[in-house]
Each structure stands twice: as C-alpha cells, then as structure tokens.
Protein backbone atom coordinates (compact mmCIF):
# COMPACT_ATOMS: atom_id res chain seq x y z
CA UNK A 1 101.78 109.46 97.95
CA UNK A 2 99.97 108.65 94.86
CA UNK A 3 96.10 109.25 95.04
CA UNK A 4 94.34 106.03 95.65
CA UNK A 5 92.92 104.43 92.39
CA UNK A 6 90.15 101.77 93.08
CA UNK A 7 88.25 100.26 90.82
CA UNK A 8 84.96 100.94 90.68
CA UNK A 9 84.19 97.54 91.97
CA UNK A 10 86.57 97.65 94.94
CA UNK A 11 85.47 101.06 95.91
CA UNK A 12 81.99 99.75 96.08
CA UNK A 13 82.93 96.66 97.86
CA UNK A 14 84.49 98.57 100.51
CA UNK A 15 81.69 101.28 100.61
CA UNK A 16 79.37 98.36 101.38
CA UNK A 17 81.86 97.27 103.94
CA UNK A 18 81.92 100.39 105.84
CA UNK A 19 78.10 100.93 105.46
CA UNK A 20 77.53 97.22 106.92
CA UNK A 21 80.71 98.06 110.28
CA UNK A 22 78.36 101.43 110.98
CA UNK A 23 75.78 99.72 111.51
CA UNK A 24 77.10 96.37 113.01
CA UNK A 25 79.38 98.61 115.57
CA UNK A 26 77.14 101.62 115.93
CA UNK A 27 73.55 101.06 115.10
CA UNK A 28 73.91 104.03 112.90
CA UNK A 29 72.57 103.24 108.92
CA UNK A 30 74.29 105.12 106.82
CA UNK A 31 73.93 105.75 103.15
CA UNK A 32 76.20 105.28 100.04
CA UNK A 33 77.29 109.12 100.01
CA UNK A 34 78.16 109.48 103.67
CA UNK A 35 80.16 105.57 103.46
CA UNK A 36 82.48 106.93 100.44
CA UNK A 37 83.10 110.20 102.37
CA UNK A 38 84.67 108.11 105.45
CA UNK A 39 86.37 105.94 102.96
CA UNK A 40 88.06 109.10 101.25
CA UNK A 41 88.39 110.64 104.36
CA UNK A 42 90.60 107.26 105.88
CA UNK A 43 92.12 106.69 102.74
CA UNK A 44 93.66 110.50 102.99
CA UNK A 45 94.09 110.46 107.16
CA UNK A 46 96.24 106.81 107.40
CA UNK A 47 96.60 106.16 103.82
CA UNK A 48 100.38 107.66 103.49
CA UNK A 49 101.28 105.59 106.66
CA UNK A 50 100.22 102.54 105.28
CA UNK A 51 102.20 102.91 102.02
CA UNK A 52 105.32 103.94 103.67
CA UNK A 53 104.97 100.80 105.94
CA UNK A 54 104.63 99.09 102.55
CA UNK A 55 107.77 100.49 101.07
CA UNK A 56 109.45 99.74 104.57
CA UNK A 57 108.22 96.33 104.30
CA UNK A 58 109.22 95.63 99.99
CA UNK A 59 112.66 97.46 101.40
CA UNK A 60 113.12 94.72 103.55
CA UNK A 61 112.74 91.84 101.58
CA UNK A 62 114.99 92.63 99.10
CA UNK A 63 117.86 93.75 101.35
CA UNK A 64 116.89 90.18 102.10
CA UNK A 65 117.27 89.24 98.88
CA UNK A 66 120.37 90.93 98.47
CA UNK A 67 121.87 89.35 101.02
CA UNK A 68 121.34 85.64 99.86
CA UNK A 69 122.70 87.11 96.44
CA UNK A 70 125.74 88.33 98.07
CA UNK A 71 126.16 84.74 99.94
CA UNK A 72 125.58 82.97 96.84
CA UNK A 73 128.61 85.15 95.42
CA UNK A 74 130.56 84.42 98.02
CA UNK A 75 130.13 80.87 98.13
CA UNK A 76 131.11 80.77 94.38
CA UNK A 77 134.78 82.28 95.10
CA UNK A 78 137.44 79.98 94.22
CA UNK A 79 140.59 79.96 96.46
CA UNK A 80 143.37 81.90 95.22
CA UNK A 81 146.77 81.25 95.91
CA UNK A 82 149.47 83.54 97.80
C-alpha cells in the first residue's frame, strides 16, 4: 500500500480526535507526540485492510457498471434474420 499522505490539517484534526477518545474512553490525557504515534501506529496495523476493502468495494461498482453497459448493448441489438 501507498504510505498514507495527510495533510497537515487532517493529520492534526485526527490527532486532536484521538487525544480527545483517550481521554473520553480512558481518563488517560495524552499529549500531541504520543496521539500521532497511535495514529501512525493504526494507520500501519489496519491501514492495508482498509484499502483493500476499498479496492474490493470500487471493484464492485464498476463490475456494476459494466454490467448495465453490457445490458445497454444488448438492448441495442437489432434482430437479424436467418
């Protein structure tokens, strides 16, 4: 998998996130250092499974898509005599 490139905005966004669910969840502060750590640490431990379930997903629609293409053909075919 490609490495994860965040902005700089939503990396900080979800830093804040995961800083504010620690504490909400756990009672446990935790600082900006130790919140980017568990968001690298994520990103690298379920990160792959979430893309593949992605491509699994954009493979899907457009057999989908393909389909209703190939109907559409279909549907155009003029009779041909024998």
């Amino acid at each position: 998998m490609p490495k994860l490139d965040l902005s700089i905005k939503d990396q900080a966004a979800l830093v804040e996130r995961i800083k504010e669910y620690v504490l909400n969840e756990f009672e446990i502060e935790v600082g900006r250092f130790e919140a980017e750590g568990m968001l690298e640490f994520f990103a690298k431990a379920i990160g792959n499974r979430f893309y593949n379930r992605g491509l699994h997903d954009a493979q899907s629609v457009i057999v989908g898509q393909i389909d209703a293409i190939n109907d559409a053909i279909y549907q155009l075919e003029q009779p041909v005599e024998a």
